[in-house]
Protein backbone atom coordinates (compact mmCIF):
# COMPACT_ATOMS: atom_id res chain seq x y z
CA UNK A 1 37.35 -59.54 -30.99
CA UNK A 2 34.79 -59.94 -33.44
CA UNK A 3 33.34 -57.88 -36.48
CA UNK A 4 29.39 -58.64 -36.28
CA UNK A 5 29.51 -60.77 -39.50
CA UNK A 6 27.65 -63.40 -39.09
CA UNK A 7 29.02 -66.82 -40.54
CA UNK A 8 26.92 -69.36 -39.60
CA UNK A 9 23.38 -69.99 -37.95
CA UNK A 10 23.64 -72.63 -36.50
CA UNK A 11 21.05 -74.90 -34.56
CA UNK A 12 20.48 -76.23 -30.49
CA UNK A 13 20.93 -79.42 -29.69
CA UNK A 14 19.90 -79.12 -26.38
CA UNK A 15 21.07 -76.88 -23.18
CA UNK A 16 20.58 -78.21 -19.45
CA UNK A 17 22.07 -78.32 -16.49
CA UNK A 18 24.88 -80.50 -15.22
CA UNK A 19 26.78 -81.45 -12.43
CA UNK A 20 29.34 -78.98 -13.57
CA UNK A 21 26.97 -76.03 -14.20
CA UNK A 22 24.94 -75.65 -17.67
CA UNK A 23 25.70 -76.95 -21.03
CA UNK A 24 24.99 -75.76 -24.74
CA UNK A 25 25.20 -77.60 -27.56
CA UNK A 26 24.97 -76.63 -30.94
CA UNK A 27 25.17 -77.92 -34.41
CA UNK A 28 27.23 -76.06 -36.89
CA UNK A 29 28.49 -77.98 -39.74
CA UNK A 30 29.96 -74.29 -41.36
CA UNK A 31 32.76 -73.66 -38.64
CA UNK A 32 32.70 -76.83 -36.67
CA UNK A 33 35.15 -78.53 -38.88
CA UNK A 34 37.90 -75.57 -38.17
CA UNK A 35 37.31 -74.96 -34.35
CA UNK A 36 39.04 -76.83 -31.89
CA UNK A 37 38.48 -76.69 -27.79
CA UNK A 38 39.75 -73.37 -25.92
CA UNK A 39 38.84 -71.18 -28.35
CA UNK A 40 36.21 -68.43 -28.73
CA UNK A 41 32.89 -68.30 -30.96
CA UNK A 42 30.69 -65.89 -30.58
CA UNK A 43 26.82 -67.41 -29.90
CA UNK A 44 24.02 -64.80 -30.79
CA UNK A 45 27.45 -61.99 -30.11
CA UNK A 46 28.22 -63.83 -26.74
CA UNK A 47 31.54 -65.01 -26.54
CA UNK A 48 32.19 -68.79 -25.39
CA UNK A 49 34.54 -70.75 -25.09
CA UNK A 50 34.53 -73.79 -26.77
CA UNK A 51 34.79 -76.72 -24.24
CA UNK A 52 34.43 -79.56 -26.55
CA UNK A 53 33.62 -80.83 -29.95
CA UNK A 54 32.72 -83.36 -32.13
CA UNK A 55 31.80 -83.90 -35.70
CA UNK A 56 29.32 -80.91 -36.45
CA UNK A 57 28.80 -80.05 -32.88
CA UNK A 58 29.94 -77.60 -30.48
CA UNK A 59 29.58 -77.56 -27.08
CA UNK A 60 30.00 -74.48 -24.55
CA UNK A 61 30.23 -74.10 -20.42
CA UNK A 62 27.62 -71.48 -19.68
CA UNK A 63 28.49 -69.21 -16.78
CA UNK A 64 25.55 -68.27 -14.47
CA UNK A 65 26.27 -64.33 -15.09
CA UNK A 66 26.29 -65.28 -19.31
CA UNK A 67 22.77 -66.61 -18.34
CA UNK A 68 21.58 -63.43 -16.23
CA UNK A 69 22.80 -61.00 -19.26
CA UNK A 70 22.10 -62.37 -22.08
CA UNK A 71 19.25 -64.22 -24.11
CA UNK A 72 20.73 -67.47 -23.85
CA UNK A 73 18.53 -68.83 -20.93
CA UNK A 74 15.57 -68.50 -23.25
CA UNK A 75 17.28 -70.89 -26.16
CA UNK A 76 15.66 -74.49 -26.74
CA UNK A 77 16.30 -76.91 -28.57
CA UNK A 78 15.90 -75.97 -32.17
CA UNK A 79 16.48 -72.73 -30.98
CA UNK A 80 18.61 -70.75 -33.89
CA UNK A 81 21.98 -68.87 -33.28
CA UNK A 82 24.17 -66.52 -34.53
CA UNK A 83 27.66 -67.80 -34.76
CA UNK A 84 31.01 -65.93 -35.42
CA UNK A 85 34.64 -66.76 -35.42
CA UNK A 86 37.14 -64.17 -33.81
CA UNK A 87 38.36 -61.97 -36.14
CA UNK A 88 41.84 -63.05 -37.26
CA UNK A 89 45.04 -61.09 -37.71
CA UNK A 90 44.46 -60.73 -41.31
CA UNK A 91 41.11 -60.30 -41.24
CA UNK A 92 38.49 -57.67 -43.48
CA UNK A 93 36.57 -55.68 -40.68
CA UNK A 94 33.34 -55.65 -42.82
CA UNK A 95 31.46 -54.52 -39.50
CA UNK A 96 32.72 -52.75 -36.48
CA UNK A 97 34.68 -53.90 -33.51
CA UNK A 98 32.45 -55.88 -31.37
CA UNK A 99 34.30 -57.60 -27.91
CA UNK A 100 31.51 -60.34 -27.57
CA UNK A 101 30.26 -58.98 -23.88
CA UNK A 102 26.72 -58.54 -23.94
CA UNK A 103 25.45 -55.57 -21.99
CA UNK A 104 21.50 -55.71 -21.71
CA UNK A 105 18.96 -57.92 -23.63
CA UNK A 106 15.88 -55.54 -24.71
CA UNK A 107 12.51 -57.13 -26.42
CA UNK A 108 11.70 -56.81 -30.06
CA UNK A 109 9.05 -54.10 -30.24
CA UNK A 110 8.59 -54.22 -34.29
CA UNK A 111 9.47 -56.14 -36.89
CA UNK A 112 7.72 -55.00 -39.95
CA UNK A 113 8.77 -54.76 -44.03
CA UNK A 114 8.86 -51.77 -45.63
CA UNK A 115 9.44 -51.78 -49.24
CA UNK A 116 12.41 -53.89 -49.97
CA UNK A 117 13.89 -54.06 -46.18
CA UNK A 118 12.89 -53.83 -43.26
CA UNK A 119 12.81 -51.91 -40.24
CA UNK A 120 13.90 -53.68 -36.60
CA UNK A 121 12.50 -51.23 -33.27
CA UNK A 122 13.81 -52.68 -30.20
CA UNK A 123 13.32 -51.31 -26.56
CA UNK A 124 15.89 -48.97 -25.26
CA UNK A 125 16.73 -49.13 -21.23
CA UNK A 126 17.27 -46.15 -20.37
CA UNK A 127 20.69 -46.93 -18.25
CA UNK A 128 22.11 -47.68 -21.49
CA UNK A 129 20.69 -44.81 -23.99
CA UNK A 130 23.89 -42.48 -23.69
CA UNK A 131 25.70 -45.35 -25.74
CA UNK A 132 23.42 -44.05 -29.18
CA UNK A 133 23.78 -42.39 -31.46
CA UNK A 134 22.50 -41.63 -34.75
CA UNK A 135 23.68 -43.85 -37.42
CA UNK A 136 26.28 -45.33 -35.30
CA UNK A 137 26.98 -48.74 -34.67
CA UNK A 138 25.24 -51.73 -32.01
CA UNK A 139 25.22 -55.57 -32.26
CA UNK A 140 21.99 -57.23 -32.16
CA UNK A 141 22.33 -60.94 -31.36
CA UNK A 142 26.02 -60.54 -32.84
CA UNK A 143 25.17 -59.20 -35.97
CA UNK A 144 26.34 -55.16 -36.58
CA UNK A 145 24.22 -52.95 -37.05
CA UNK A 146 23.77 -49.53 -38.10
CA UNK A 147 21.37 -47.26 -35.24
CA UNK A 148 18.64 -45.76 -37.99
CA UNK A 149 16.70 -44.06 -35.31
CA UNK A 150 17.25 -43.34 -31.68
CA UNK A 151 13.98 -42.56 -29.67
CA UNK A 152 12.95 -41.57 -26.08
CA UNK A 153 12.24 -45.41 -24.84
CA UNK A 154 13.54 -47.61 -28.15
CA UNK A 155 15.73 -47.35 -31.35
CA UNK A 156 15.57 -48.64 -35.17
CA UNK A 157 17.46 -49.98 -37.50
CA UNK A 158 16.80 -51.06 -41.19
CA UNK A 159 17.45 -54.78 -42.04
CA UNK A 160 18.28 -55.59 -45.52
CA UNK A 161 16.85 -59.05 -46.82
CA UNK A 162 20.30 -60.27 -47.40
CA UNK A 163 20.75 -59.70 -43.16
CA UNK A 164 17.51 -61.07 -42.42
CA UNK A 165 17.54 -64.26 -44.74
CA UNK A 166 21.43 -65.05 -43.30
CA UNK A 167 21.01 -64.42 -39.66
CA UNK A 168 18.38 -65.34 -36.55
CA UNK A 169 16.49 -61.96 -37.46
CA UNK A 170 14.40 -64.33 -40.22
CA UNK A 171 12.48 -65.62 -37.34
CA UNK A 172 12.50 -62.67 -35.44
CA UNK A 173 8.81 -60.84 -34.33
CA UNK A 174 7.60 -58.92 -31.89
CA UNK A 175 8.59 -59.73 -28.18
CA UNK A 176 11.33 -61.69 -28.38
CA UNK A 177 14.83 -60.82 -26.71
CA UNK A 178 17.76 -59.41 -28.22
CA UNK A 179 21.17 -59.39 -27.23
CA UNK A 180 22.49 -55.81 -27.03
CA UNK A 181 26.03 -54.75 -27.32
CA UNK A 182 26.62 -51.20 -27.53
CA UNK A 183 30.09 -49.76 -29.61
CA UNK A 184 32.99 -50.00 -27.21
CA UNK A 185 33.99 -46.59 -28.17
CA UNK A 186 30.82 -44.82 -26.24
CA UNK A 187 32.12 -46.95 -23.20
CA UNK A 188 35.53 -45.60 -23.51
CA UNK A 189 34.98 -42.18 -24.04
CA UNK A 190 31.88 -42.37 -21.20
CA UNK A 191 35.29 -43.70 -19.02
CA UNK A 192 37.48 -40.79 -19.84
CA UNK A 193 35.10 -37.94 -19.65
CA UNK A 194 34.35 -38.79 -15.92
CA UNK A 195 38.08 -39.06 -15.11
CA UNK A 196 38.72 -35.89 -17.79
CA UNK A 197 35.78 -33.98 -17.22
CA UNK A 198 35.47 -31.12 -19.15
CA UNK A 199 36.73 -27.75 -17.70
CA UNK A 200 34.15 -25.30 -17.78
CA UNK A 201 35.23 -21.66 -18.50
CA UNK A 202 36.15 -18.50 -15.59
């Protein structure tokens, strides 16, 4: 479980195919000196496992479904990440409950300043739209997020500089894919409304 704080941005080393399947490694001189192999790190609000490690860098078994779903086929090296630690025990939930399972990746339609902040439109599909709602939460590439605007093909939110100048999103632009992960509350109430549905009256 994570919170959609980002800790670190960290940087590709390289990711190819191996005998095994495909690699990632990443350089992360933050949180690399207190993770240790087995355990979980969310990578632009994926979760992976951490298969080994060394120094500054991390390196991650990519499953071919984690490639399908999420944005991490497109990384190269140089390529920057979002990277999280698992929320511990005694944590601060600064964000909202994210699980680290991606559910769509959706293309940046806008990325444009306004005033002080500014204001992030990505595409919505429209399998997904039910999970929305106005101002509550999503995770874009990890990071949580609150929804600004929902609209008939795309939604909004507002990116403070702090966000933007500490995460991925301050090389973000137009076109690029996002990782999407909608609040796991939607998906459990979406669950118990079709095995509760409501009863309608007479």
């Amino acid at each position: 479980m994570f919170t959609g704080l980002i800790e670190e941005v960290g940087t590709v080393l390289w990711i190819r195919a191996t005998e095994d399947g495909t690699q990632l490694q990443i350089a992360a001189p933050h949180i690399a000196t207190d993770i240790r192999t087995g355990e979980s790190v969310a990578v632009n609000g994926c979760c992976l496992t951490v298969s080994a490690y060394r120094g500054e860098q991390l390196t991650f078994d990519l499953l071919d479904e984690t490639l399908d779903r999420t944005n991490l086929k497109t990384l190269r090296r140089d390529s920057r990440v979002n990277l999280e630690r698992p929320l511990t025990a005694n944590g601060r939930l600064g964000g909202h409950f994210v699980q680290g399972h991606i559910d769509c990746t959706a293309q940046v339609l806008s990325f444009n300043e306004a005033g002080a902040d500014y204001r992030l439109e990505v595409e919505l599909p429209a399998e997904f739209s039910h999970y929305l709602a106005h101002k509550g939460s999503v995770s874009l590439n990890g990071i949580s997020l609150t929804v600004a605007e929902v609209l008939p093909e795309s939604f909004a939110t507002w990116i403070i500089p702090h966000t933007k100048r500490h995460t991925n999103l301050d090389t973000a632009q137009k076109g690029d894919w996002i990782n999407i992960e909608f609040d796991v509350l939607a998906k459990y109430l979406e669950r118990l409304l079709e095995r509760h549905p409501p009863q309608k009256d007479g």
